[in-house]
C-alpha atoms as a PDB file:
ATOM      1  CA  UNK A   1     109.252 106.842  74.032  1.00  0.00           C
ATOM      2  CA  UNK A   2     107.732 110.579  73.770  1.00  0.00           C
ATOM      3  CA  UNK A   3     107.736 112.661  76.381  1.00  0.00           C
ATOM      4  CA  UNK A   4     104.260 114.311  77.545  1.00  0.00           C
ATOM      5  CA  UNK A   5     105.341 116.751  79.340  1.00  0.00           C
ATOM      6  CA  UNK A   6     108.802 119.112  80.156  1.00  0.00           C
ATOM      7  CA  UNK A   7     111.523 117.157  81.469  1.00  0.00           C
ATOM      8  CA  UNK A   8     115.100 118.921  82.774  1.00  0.00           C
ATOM      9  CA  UNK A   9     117.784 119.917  81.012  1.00  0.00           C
ATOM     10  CA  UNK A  10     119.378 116.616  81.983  1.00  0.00           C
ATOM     11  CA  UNK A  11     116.822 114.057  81.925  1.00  0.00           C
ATOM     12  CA  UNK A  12     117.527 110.655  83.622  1.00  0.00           C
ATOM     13  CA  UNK A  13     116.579 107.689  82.784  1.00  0.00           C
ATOM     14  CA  UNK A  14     116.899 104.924  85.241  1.00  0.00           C
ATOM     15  CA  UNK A  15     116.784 101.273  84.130  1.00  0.00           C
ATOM     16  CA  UNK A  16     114.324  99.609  86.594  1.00  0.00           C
ATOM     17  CA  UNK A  17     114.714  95.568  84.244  1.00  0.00           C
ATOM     18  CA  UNK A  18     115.783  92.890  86.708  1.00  0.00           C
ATOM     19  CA  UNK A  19     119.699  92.935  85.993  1.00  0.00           C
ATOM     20  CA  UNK A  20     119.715  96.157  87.087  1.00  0.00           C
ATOM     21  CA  UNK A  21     117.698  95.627  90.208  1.00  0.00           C
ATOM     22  CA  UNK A  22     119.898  93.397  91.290  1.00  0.00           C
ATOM     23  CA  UNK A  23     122.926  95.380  91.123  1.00  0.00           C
ATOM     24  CA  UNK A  24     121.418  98.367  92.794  1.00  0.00           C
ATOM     25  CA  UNK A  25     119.186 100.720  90.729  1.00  0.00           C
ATOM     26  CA  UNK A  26     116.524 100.851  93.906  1.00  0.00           C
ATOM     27  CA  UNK A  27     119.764 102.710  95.543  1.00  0.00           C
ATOM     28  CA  UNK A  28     119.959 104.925  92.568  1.00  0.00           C
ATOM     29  CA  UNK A  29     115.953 105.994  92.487  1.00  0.00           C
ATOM     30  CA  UNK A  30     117.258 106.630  96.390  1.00  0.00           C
ATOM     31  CA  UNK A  31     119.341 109.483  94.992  1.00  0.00           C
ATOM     32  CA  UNK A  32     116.909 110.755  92.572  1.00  0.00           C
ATOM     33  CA  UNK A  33     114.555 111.620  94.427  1.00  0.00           C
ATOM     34  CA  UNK A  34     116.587 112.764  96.982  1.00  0.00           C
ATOM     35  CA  UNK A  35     118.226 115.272  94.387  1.00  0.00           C
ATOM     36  CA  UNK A  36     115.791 115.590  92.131  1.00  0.00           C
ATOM     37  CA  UNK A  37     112.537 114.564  93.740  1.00  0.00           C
ATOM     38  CA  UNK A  38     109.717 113.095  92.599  1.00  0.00           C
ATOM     39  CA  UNK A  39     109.644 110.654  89.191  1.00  0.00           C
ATOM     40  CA  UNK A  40     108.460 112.931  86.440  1.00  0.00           C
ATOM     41  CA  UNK A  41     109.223 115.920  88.466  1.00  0.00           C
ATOM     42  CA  UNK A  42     111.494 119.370  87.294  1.00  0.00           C
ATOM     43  CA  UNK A  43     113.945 120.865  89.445  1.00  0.00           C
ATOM     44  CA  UNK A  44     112.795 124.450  90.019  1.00  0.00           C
ATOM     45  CA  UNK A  45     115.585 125.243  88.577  1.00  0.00           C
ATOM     46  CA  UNK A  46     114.976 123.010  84.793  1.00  0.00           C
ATOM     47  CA  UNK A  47     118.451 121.361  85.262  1.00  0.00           C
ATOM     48  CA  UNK A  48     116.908 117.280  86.076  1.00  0.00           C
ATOM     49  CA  UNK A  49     114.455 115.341  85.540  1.00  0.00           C
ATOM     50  CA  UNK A  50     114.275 111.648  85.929  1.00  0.00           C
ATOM     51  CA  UNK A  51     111.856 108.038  85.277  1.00  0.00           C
ATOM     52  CA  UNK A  52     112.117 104.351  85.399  1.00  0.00           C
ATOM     53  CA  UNK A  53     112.782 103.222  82.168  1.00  0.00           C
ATOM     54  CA  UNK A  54     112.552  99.023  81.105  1.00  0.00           C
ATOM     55  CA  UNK A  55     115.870  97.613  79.318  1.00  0.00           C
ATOM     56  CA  UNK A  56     118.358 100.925  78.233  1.00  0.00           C
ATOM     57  CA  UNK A  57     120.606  97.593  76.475  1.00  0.00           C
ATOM     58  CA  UNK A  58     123.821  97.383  79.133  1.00  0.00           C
ATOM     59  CA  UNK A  59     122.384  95.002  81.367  1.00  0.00           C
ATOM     60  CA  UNK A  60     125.879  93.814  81.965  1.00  0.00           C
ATOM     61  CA  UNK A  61     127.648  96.702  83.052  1.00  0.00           C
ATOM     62  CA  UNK A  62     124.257  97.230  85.457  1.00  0.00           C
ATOM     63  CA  UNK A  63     122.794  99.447  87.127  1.00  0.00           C
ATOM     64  CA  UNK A  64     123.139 102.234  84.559  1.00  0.00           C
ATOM     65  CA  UNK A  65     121.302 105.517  83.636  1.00  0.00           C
ATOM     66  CA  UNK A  66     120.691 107.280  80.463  1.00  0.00           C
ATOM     67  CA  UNK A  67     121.395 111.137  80.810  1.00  0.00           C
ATOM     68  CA  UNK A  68     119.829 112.813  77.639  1.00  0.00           C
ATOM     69  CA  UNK A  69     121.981 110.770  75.376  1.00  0.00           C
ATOM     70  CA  UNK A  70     124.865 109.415  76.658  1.00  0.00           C
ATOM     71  CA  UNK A  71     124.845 106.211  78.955  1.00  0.00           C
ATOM     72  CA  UNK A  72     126.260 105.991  82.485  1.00  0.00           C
ATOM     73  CA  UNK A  73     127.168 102.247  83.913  1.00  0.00           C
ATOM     74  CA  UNK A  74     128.456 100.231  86.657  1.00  0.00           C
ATOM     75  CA  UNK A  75     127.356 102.710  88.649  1.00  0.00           C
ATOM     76  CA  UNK A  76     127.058 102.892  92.740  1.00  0.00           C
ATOM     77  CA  UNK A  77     125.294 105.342  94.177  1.00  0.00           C
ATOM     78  CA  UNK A  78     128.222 108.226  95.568  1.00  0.00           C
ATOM     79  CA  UNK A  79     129.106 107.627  91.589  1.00  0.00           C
ATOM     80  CA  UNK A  80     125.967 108.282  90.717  1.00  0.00           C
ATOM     81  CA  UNK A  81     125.594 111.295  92.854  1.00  0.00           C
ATOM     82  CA  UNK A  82     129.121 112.599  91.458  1.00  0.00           C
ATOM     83  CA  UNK A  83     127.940 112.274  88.166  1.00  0.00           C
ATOM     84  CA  UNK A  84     124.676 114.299  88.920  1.00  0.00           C
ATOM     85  CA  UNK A  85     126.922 117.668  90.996  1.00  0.00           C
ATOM     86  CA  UNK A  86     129.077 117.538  88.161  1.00  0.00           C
ATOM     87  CA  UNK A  87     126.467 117.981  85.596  1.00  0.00           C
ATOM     88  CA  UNK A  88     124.686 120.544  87.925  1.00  0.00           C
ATOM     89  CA  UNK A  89     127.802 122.812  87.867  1.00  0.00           C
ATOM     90  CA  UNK A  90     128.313 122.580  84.088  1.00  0.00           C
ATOM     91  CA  UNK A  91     131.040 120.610  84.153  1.00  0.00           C
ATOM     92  CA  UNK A  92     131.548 117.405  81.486  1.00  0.00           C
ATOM     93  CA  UNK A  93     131.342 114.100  82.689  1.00  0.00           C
ATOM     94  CA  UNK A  94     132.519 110.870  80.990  1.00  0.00           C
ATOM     95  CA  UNK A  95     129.958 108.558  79.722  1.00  0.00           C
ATOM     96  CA  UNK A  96     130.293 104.772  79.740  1.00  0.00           C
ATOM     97  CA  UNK A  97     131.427 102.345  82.767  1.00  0.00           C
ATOM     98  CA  UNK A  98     132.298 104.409  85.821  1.00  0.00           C
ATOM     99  CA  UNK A  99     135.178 101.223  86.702  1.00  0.00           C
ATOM    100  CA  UNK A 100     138.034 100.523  84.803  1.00  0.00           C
ATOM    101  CA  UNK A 101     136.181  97.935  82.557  1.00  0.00           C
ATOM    102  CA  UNK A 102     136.613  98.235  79.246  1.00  0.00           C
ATOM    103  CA  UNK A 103     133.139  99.263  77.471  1.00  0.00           C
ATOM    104  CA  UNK A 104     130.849  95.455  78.658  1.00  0.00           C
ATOM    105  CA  UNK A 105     134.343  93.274  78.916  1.00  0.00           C
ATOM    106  CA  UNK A 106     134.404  91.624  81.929  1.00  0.00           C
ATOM    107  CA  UNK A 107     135.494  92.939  85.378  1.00  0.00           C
ATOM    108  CA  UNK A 108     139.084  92.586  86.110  1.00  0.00           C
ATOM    109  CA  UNK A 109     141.808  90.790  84.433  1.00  0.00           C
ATOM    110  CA  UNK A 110     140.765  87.822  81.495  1.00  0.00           C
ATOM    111  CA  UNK A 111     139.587  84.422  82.882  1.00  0.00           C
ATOM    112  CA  UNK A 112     138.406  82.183  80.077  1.00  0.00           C
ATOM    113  CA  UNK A 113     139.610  81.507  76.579  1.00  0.00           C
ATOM    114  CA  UNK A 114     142.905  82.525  77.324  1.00  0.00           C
ATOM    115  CA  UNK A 115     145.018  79.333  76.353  1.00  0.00           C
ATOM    116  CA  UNK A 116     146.343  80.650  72.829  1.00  0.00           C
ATOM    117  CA  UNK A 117     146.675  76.751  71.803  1.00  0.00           C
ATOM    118  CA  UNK A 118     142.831  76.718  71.352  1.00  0.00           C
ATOM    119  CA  UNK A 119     142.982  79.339  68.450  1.00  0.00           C
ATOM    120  CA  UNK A 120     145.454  77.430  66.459  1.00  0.00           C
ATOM    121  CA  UNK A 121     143.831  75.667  63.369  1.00  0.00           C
ATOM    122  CA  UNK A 122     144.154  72.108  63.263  1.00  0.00           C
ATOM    123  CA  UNK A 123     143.028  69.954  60.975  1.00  0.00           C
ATOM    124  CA  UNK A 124     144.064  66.153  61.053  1.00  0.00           C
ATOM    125  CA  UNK A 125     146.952  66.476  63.748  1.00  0.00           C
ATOM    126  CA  UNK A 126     149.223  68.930  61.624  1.00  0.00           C
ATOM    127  CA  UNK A 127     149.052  72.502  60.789  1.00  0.00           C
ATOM    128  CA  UNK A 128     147.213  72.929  57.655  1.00  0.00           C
ATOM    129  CA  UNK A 129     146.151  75.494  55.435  1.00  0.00           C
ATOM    130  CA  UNK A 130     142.284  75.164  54.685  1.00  0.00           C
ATOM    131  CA  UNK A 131     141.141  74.190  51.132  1.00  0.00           C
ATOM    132  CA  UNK A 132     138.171  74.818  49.403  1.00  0.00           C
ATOM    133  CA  UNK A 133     135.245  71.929  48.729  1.00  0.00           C
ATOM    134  CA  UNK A 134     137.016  71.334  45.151  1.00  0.00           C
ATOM    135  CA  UNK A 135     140.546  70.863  46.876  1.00  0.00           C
ATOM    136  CA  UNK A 136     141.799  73.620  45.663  1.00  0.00           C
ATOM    137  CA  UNK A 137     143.706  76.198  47.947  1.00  0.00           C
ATOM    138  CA  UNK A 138     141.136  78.779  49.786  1.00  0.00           C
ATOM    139  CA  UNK A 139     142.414  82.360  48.359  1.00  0.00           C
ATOM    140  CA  UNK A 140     143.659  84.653  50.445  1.00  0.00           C
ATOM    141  CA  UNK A 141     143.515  88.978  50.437  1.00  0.00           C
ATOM    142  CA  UNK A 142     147.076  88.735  48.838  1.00  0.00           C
ATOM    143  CA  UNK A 143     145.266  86.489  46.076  1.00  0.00           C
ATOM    144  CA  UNK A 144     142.031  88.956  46.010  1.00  0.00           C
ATOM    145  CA  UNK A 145     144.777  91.980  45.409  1.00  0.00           C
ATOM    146  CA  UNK A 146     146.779  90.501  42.480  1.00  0.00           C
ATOM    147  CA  UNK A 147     143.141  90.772  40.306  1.00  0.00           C
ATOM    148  CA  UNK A 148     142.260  88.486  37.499  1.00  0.00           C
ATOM    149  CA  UNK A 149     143.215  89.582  34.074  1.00  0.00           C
ATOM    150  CA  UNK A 150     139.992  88.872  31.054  1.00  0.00           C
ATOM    151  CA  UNK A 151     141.326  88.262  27.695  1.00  0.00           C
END
């Protein structure tokens, strides 16, 4: 959690946890060190830094880094790489999946819960409107913004 010595002006963190792993971080410590070097190591110049890191929380958008404080997943590594030359040169990058996926929705188009019968409320066979324990009608916002009136 505290680091105990300088890191880079951009310091990676690379999520070595097991979903990760398996969808390719080893090939991202690959580029690291290839363009940064060593774990724990500055560039001569200060720009990177990097280190392993357990669970950075998007295990399902894996492999991902953490660059300072923005989070960079579903990454491969020539994304990875990108991401790292376009930092180097000062230029923005955007943070987030690196695919078209929508923040951790799944991959590609909807394939579950998508029959809009299942959403309909049922009750008995028929349409109804839910009630409350003492039968009486369950209120609803319109009810909550006509307010009560106190003698």
């Amino acid at each position: 959690m505290f680091n105990l010595e300088p890191v880079g002006r951009h310091h990676v963190q690379l999520c070595g946890t097991t979903p990760c792993m398996l969808r390719g971080a080893e090939d991202l410590k690959k580029v690291c060190r290839e363009r940064i070097g060593a774990e724990h190591h500055v560039t001569s110049d200060g720009t990177f830094s990097w280190i392993e890191v357990e669970c950075l929380g998007a295990c399902v958008n894996a492999p991902m880094v953490q660059i300072n404080y923005d989070t960079y997943e579903d990454l491969t590594p020539e994304i990875f790489a990108h991401i790292l030359e376009e930092l180097a040169a000062g230029r923005p990058v955007r943070p987030g999946p690196q695919t078209d996926r929508h923040f951790s929705a799944p991959a590609g188009v909807p394939t579950t819960l998508t029959d809009p019968s299942i959403f309909e409320r049922k009750w008995g066979g028929e349409q109804q409107e839910p009630v409350l324990a003492d039968g009486a009608p369950k209120p609803t916002p319109a009810d909550a913004d006509k307010g009560s009136s106190t003698g």
